[in-house]
PDB file of N, CA and C in Angstrom:
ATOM      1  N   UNK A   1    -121.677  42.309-260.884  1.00  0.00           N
ATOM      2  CA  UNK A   1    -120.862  41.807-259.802  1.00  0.00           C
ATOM      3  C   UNK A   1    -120.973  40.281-259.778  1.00  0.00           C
ATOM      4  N   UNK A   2    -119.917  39.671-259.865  1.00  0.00           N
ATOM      5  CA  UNK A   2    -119.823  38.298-259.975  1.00  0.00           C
ATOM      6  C   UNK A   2    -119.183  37.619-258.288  1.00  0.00           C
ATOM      7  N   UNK A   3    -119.864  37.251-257.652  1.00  0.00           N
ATOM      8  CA  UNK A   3    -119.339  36.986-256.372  1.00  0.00           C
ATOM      9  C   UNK A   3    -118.634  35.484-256.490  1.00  0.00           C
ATOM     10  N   UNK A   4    -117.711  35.541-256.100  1.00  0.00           N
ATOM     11  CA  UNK A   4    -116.516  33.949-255.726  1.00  0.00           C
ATOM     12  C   UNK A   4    -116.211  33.171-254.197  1.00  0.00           C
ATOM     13  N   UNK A   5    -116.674  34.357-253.561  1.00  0.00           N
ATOM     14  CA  UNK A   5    -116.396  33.653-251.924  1.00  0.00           C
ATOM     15  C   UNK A   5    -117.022  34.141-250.976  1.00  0.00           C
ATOM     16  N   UNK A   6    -118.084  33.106-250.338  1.00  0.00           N
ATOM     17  CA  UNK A   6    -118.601  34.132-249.220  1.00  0.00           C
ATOM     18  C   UNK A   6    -117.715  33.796-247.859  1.00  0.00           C
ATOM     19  N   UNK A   7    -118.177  34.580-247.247  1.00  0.00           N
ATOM     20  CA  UNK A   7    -117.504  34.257-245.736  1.00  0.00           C
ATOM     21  C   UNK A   7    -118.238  35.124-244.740  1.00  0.00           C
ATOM     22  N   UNK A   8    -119.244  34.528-243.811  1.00  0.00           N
ATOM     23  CA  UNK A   8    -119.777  34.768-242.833  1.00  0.00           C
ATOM     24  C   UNK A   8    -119.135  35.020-241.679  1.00  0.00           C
ATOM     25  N   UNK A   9    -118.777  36.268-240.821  1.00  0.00           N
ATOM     26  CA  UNK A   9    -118.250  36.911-239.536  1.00  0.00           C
ATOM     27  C   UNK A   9    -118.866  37.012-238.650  1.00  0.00           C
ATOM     28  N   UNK A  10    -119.268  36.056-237.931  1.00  0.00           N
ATOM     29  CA  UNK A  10    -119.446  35.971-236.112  1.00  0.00           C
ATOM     30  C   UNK A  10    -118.570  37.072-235.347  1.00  0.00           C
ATOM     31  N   UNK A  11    -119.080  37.938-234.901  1.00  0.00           N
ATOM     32  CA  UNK A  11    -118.204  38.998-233.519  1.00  0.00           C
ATOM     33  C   UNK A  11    -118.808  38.019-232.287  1.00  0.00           C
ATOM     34  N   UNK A  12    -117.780  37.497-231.565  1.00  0.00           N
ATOM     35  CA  UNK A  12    -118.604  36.836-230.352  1.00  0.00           C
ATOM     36  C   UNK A  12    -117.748  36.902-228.977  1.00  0.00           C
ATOM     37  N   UNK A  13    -118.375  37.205-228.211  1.00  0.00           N
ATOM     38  CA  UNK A  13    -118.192  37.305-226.754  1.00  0.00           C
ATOM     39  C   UNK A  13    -117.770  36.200-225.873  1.00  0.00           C
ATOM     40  N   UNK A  14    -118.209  35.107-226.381  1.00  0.00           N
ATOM     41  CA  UNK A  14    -117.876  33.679-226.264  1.00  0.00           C
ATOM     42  C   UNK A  14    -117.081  33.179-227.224  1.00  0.00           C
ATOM     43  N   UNK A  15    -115.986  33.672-227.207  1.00  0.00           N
ATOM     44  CA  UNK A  15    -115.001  33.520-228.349  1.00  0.00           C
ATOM     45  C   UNK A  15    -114.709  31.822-228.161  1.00  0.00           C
ATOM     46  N   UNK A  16    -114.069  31.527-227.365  1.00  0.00           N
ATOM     47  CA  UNK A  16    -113.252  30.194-226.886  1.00  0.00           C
ATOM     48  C   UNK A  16    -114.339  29.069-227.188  1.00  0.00           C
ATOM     49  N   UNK A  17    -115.726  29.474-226.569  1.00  0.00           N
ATOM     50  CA  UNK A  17    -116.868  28.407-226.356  1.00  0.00           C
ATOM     51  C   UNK A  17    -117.454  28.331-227.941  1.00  0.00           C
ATOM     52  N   UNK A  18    -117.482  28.995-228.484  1.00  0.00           N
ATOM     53  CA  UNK A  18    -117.968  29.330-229.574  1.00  0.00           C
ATOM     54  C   UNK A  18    -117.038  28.670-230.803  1.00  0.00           C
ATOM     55  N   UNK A  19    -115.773  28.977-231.052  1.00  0.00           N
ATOM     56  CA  UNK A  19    -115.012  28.439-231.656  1.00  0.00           C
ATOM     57  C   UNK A  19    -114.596  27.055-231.560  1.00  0.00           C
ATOM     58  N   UNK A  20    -114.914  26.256-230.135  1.00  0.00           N
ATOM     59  CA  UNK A  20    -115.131  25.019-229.920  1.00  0.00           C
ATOM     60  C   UNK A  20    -116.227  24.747-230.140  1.00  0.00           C
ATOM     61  N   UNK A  21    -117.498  25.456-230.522  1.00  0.00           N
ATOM     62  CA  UNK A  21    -118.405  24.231-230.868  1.00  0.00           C
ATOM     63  C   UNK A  21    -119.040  23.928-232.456  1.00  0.00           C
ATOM     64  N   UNK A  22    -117.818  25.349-233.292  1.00  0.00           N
ATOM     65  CA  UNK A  22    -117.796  24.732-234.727  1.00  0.00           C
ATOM     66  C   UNK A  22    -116.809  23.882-234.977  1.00  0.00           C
ATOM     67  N   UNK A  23    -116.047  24.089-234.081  1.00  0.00           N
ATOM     68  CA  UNK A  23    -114.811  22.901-234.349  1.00  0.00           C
ATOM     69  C   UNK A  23    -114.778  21.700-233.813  1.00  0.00           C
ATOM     70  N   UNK A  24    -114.947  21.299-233.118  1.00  0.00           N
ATOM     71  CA  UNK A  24    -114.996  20.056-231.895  1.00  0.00           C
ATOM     72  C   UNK A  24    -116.495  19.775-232.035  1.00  0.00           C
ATOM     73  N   UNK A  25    -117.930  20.306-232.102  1.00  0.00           N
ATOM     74  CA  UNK A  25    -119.311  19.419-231.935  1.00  0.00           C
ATOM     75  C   UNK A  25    -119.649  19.256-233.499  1.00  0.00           C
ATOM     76  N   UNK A  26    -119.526  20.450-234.460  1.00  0.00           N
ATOM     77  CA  UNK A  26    -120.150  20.207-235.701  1.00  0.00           C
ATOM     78  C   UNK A  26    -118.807  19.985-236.021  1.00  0.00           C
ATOM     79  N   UNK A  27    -117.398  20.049-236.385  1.00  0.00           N
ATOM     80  CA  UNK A  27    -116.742  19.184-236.877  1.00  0.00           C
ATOM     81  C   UNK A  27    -116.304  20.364-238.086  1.00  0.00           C
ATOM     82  N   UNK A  28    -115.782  21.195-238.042  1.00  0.00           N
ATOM     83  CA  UNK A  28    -115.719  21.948-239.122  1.00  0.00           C
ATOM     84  C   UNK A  28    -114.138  22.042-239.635  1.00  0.00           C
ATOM     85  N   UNK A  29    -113.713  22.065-241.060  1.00  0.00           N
ATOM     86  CA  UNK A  29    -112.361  22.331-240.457  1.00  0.00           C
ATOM     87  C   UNK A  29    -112.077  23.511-240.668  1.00  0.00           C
ATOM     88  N   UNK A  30    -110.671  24.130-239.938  1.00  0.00           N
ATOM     89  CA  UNK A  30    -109.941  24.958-239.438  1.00  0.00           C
ATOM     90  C   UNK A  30    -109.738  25.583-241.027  1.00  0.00           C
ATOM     91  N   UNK A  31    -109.626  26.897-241.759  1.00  0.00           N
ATOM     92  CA  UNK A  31    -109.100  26.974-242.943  1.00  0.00           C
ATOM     93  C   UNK A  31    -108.081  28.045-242.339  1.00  0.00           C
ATOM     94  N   UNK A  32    -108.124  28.952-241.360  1.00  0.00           N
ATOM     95  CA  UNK A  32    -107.064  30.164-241.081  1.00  0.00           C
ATOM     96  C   UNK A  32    -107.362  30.243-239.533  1.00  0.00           C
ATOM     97  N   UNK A  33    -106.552  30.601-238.923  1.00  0.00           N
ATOM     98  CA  UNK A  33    -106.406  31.028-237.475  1.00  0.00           C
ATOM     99  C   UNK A  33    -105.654  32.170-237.126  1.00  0.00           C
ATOM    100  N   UNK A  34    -106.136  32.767-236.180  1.00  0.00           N
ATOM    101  CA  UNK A  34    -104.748  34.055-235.319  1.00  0.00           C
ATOM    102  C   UNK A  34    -105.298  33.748-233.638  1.00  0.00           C
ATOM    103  N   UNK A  35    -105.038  34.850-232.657  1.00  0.00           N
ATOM    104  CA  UNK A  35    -105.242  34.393-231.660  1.00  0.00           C
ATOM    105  C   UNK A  35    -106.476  34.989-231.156  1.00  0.00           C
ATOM    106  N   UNK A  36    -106.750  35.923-232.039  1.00  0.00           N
ATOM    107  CA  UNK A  36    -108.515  36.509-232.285  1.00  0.00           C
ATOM    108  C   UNK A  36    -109.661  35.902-233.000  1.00  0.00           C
ATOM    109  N   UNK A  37    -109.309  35.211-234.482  1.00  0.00           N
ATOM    110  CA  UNK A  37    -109.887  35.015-235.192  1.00  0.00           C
ATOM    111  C   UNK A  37    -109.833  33.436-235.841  1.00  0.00           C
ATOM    112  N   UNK A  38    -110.707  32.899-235.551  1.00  0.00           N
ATOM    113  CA  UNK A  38    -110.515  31.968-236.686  1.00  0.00           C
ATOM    114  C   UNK A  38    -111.546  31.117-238.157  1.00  0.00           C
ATOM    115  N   UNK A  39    -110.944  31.022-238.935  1.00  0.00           N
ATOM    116  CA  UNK A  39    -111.837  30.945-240.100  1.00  0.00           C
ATOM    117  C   UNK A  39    -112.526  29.264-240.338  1.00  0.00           C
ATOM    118  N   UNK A  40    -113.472  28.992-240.561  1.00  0.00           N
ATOM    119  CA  UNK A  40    -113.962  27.467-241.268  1.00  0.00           C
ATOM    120  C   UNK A  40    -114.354  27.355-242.562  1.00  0.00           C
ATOM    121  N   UNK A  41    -114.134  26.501-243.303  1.00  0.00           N
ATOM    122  CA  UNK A  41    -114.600  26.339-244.788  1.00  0.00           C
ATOM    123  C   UNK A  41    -115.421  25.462-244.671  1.00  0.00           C
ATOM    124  N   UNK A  42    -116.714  25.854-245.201  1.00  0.00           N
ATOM    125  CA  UNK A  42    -118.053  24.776-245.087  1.00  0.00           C
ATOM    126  C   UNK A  42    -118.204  24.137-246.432  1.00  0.00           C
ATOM    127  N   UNK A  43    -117.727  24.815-247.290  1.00  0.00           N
ATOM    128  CA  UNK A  43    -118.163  24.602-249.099  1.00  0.00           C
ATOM    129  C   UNK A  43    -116.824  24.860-249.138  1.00  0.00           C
ATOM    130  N   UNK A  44    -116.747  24.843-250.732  1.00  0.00           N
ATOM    131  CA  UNK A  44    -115.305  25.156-251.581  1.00  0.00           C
ATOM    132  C   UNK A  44    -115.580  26.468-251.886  1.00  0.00           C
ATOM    133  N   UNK A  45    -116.593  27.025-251.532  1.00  0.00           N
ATOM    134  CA  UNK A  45    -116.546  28.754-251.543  1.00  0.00           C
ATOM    135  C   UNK A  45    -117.209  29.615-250.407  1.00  0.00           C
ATOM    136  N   UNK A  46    -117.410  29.047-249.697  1.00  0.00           N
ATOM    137  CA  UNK A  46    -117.863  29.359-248.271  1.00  0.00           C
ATOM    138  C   UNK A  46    -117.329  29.165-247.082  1.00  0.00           C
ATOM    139  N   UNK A  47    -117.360  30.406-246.449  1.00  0.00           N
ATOM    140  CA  UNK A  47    -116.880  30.515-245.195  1.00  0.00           C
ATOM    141  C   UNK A  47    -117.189  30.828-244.348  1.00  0.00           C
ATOM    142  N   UNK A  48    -117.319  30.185-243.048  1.00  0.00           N
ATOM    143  CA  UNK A  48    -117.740  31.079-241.662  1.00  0.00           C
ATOM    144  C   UNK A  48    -116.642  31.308-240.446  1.00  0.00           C
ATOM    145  N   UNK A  49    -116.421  32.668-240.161  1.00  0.00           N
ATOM    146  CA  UNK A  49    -115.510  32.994-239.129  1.00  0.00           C
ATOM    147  C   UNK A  49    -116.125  33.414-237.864  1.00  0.00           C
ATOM    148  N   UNK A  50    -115.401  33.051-236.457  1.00  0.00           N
ATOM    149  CA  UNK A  50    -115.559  33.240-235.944  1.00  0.00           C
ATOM    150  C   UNK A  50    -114.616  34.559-235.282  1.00  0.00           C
ATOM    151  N   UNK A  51    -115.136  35.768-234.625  1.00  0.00           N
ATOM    152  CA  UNK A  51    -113.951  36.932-234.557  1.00  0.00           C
ATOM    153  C   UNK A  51    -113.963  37.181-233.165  1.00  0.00           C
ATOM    154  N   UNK A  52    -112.969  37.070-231.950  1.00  0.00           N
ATOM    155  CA  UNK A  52    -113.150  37.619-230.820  1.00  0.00           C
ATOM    156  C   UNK A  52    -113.719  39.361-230.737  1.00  0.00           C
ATOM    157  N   UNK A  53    -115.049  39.295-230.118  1.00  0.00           N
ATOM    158  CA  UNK A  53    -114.914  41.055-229.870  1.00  0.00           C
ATOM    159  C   UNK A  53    -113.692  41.616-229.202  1.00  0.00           C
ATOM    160  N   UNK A  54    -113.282  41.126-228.386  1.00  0.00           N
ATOM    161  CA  UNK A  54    -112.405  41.541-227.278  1.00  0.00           C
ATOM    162  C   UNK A  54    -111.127  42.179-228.102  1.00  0.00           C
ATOM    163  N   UNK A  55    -110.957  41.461-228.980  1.00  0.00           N
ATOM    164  CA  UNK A  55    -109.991  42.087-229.868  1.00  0.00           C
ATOM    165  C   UNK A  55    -110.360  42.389-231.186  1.00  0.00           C
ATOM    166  N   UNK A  56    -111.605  42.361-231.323  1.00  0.00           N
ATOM    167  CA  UNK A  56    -112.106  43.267-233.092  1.00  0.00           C
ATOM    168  C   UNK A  56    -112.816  44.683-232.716  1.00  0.00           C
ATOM    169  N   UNK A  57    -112.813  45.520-233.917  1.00  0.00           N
ATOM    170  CA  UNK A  57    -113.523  46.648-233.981  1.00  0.00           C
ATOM    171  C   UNK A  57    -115.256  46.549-233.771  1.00  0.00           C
ATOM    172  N   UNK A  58    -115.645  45.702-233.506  1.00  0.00           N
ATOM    173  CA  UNK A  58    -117.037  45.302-234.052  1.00  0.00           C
ATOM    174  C   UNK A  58    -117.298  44.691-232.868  1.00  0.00           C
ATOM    175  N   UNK A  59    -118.885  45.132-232.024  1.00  0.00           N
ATOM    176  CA  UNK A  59    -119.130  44.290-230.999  1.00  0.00           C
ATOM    177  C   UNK A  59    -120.037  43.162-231.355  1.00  0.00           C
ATOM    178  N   UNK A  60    -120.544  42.167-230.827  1.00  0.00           N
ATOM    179  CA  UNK A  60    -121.200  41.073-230.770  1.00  0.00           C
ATOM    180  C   UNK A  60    -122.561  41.659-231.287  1.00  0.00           C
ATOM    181  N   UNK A  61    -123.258  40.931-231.814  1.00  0.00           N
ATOM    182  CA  UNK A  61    -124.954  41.262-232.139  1.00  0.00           C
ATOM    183  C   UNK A  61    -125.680  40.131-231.133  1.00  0.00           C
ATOM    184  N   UNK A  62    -125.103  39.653-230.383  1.00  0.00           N
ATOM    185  CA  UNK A  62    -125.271  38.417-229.439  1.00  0.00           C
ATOM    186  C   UNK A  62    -126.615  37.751-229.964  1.00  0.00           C
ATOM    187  N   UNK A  63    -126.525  36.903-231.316  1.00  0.00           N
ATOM    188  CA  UNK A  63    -127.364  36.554-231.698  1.00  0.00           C
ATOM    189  C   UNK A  63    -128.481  36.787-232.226  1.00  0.00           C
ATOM    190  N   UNK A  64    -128.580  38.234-232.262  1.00  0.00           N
ATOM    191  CA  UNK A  64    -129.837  39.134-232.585  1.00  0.00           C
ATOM    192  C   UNK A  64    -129.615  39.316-233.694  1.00  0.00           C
ATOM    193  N   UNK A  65    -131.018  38.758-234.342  1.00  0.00           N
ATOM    194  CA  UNK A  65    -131.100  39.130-236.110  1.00  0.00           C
ATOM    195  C   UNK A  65    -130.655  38.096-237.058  1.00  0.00           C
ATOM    196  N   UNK A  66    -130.218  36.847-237.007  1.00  0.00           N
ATOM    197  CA  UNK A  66    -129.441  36.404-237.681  1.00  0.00           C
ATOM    198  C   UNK A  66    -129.662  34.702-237.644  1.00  0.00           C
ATOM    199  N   UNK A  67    -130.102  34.223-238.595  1.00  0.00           N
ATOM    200  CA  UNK A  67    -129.838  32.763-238.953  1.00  0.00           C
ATOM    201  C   UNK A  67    -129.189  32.114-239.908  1.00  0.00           C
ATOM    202  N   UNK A  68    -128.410  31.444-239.118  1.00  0.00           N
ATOM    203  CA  UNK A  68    -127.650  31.079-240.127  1.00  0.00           C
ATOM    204  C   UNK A  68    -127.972  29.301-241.124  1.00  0.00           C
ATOM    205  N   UNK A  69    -128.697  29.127-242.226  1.00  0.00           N
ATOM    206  CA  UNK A  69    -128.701  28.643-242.744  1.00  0.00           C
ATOM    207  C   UNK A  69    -128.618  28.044-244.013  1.00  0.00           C
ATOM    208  N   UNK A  70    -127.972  26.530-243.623  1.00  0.00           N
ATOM    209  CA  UNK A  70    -127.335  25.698-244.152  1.00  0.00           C
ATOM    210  C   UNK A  70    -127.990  24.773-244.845  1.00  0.00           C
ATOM    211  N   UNK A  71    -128.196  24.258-245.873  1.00  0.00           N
ATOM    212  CA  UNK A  71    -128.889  22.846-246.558  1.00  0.00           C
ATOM    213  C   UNK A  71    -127.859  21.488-246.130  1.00  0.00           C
ATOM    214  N   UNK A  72    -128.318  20.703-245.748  1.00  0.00           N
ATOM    215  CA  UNK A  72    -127.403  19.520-245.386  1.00  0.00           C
ATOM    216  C   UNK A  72    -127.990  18.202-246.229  1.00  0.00           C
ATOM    217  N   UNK A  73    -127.247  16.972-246.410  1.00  0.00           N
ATOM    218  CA  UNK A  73    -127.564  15.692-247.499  1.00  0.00           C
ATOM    219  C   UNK A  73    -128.483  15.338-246.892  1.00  0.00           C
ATOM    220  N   UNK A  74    -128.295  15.114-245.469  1.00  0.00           N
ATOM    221  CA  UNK A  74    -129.582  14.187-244.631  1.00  0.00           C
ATOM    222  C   UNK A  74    -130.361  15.147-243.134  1.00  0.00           C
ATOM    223  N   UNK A  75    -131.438  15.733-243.278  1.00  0.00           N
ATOM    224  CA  UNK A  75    -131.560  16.254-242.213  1.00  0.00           C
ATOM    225  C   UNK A  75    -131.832  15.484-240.633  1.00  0.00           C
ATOM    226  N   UNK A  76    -132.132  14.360-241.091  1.00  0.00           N
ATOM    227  CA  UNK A  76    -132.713  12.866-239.665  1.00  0.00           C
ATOM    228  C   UNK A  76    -131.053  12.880-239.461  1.00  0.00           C
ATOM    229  N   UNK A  77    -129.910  12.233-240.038  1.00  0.00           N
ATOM    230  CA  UNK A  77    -128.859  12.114-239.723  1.00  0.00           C
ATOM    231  C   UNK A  77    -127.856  13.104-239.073  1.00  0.00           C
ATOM    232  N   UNK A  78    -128.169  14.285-239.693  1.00  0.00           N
ATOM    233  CA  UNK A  78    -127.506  15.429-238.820  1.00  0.00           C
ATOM    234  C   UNK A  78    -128.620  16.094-237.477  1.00  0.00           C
ATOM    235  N   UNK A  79    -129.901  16.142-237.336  1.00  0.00           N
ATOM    236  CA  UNK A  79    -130.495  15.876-236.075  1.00  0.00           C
ATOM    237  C   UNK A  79    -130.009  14.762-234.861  1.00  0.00           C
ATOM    238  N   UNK A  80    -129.975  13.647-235.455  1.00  0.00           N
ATOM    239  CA  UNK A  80    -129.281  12.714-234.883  1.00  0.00           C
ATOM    240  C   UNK A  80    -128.156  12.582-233.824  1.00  0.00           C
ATOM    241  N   UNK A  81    -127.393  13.034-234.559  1.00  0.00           N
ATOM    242  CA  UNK A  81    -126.158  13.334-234.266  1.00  0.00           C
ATOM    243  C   UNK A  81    -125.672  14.791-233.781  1.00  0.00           C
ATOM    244  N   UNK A  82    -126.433  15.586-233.651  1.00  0.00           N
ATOM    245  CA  UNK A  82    -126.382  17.089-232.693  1.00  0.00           C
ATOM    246  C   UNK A  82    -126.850  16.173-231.469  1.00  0.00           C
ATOM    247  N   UNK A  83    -128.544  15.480-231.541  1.00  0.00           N
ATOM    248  CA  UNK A  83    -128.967  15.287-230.424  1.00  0.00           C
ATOM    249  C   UNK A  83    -127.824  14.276-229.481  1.00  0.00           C
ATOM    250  N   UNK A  84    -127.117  12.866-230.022  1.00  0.00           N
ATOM    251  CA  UNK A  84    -126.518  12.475-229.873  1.00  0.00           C
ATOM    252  C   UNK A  84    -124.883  13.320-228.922  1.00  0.00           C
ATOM    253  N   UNK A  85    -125.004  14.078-229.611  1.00  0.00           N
ATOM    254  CA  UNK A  85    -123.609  15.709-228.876  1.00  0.00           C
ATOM    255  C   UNK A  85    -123.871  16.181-227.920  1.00  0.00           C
ATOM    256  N   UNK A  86    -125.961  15.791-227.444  1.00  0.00           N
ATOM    257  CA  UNK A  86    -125.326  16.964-226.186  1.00  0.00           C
ATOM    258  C   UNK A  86    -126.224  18.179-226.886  1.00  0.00           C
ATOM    259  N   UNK A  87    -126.215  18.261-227.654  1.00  0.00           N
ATOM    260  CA  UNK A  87    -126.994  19.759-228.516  1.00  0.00           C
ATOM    261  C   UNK A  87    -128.497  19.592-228.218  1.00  0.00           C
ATOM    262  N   UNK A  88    -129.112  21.106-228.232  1.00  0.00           N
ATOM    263  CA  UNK A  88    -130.279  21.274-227.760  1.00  0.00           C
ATOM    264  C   UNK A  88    -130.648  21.644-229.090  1.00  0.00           C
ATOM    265  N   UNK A  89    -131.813  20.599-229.521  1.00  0.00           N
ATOM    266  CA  UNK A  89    -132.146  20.571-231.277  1.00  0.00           C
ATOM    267  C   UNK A  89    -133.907  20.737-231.111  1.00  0.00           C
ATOM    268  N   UNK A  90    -134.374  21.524-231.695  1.00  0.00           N
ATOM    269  CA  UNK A  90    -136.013  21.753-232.086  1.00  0.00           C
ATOM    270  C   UNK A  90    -136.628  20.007-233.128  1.00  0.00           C
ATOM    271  N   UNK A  91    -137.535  20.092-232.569  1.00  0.00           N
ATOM    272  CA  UNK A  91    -138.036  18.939-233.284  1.00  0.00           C
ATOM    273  C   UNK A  91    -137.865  18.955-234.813  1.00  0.00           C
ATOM    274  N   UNK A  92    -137.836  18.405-235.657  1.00  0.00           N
ATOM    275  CA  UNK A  92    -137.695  18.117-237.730  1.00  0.00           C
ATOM    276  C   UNK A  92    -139.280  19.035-237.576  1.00  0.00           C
ATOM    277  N   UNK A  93    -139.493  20.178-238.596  1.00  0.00           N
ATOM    278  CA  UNK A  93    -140.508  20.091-239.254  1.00  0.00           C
ATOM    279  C   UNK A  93    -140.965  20.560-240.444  1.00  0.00           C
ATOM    280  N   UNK A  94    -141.770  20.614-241.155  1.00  0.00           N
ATOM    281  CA  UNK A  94    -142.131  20.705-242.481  1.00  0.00           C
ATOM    282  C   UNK A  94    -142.461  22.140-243.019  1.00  0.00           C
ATOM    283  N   UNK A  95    -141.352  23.097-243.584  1.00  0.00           N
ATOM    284  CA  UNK A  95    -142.017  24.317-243.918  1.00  0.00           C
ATOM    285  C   UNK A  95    -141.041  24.652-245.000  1.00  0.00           C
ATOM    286  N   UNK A  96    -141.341  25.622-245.964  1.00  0.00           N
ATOM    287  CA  UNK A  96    -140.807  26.013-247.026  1.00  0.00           C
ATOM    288  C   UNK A  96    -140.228  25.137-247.928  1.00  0.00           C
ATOM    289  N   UNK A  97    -141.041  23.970-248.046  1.00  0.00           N
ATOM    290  CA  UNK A  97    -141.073  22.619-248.964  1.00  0.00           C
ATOM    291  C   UNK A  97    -139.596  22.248-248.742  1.00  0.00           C
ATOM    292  N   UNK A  98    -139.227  22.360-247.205  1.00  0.00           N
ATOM    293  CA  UNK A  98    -138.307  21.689-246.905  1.00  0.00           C
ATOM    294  C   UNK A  98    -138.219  20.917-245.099  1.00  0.00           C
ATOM    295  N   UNK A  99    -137.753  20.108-245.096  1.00  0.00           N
ATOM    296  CA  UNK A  99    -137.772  19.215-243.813  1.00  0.00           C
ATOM    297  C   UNK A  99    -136.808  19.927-242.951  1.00  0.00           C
ATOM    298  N   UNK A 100    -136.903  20.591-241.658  1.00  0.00           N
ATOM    299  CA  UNK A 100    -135.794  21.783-241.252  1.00  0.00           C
ATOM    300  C   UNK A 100    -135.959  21.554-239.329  1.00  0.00           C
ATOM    301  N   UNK A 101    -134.760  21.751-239.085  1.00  0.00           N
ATOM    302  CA  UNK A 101    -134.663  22.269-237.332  1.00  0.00           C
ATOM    303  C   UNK A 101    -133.624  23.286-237.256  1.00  0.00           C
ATOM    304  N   UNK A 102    -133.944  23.599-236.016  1.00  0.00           N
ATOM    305  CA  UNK A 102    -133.337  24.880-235.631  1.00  0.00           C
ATOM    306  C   UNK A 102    -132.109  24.532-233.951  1.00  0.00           C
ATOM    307  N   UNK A 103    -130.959  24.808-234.120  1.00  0.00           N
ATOM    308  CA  UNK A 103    -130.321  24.954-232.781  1.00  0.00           C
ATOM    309  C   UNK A 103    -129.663  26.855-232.326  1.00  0.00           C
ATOM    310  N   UNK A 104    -128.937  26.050-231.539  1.00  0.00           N
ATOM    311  CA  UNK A 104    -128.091  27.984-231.616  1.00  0.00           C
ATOM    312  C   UNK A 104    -127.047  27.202-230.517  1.00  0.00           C
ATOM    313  N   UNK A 105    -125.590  28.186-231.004  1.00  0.00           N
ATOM    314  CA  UNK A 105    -124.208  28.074-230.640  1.00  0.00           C
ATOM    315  C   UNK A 105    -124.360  28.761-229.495  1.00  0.00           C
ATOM    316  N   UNK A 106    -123.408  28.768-228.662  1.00  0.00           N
ATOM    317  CA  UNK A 106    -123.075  29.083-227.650  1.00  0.00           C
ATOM    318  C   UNK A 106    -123.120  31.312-227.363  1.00  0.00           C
ATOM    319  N   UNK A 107    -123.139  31.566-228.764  1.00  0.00           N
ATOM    320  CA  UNK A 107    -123.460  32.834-228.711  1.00  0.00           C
ATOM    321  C   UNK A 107    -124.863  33.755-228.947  1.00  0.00           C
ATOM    322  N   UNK A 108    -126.200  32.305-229.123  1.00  0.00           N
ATOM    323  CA  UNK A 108    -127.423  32.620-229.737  1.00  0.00           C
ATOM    324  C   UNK A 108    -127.928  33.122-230.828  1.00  0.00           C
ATOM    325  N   UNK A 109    -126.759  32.439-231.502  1.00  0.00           N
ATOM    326  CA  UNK A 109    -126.867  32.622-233.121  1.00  0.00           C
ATOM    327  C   UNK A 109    -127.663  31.287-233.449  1.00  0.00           C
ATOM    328  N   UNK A 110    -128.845  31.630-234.118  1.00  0.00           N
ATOM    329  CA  UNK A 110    -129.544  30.964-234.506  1.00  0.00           C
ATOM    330  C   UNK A 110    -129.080  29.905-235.351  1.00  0.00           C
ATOM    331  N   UNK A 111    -129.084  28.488-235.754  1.00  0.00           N
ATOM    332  CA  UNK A 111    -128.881  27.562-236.490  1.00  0.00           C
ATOM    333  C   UNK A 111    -129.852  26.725-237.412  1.00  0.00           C
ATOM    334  N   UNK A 112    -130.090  26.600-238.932  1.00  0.00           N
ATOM    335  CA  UNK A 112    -131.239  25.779-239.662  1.00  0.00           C
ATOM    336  C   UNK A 112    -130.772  25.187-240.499  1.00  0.00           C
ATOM    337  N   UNK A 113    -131.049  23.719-240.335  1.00  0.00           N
ATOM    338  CA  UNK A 113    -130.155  22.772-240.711  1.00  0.00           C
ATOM    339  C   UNK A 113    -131.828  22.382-241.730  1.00  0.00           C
ATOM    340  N   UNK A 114    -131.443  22.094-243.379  1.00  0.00           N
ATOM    341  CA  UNK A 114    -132.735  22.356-243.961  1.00  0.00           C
ATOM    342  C   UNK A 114    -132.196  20.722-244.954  1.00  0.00           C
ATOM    343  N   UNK A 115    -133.307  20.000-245.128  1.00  0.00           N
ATOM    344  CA  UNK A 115    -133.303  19.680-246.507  1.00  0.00           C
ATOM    345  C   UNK A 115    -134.561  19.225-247.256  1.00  0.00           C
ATOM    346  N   UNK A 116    -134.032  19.560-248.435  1.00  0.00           N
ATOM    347  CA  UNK A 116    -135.923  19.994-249.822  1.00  0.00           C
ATOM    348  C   UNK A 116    -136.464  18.921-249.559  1.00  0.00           C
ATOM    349  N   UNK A 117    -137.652  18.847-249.169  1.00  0.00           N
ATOM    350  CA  UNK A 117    -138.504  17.965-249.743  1.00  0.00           C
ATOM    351  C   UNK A 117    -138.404  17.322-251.333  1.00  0.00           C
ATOM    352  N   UNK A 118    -138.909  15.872-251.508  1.00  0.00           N
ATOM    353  CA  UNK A 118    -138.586  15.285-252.846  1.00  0.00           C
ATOM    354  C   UNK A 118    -140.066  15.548-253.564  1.00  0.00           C
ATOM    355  N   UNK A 119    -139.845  16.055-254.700  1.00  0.00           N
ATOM    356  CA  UNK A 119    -141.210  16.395-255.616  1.00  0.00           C
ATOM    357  C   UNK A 119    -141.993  14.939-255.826  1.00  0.00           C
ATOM    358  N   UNK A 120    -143.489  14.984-255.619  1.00  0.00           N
ATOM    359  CA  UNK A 120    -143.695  13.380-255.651  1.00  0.00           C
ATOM    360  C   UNK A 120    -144.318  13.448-257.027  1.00  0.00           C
ATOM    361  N   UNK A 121    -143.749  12.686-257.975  1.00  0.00           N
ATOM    362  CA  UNK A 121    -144.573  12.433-259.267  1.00  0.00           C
ATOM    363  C   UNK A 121    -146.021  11.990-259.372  1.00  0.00           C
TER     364      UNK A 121
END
């Protein structure tokens, strides 16, 4: 099995609040919309959607079980700038030989914004 596209599905209860705060605080763009669903492209092969329960087959896991993480270029700069938003951000710290914090969206979906530590010669 050769995989080409992921795409991550949020069921959320906080549809409206939720879909504004990948779009409008982290800045994501829009790749598909309906009046239930709408899609973001994070990579050139990655995707995260957000799906109203109210109108999907599938109820909310309201955050239970699930982190969603991301590697980012600068982790001080994107801390920064959540804290800067208004966002409620866990302090930077040092684990899995990477520099990492944690937030959560408006539906308590966990958030880990990670980047590797540099190998020191």
């Amino acid at each position: 099995m050769i995989i080409q596209r992921t795409n991550t599905i949020l069921y959320c209860t906080q549809w409206e609040e939720t879909v504004s705060f990948y779009r409008d605080t982290l800045g994501f763009a829009v790749s598909h919309q309906t009046d239930w669903f709408v899609e973001f492209q994070l990579t050139l092969t990655s995707y995260l959607s957000i799906a109203d329960t109210a109108k999907a087959t599938i109820e909310s896991a309201k955050g239970q079980g699930i982190t969603l993480s991301w590697q980012v270029q600068d982790v001080v700069a994107a801390h920064t700038d959540l804290q800067q938003k208004g966002v409620r951000v866990t302090d930077i710290k040092q684990k899995w030989r990477a520099r990492l914090f944690y937030f959560y969206d408006p539906e308590r979906h966990r958030i880990e914004l990670w980047q590797p530590l540099v190998d020191e010669v």
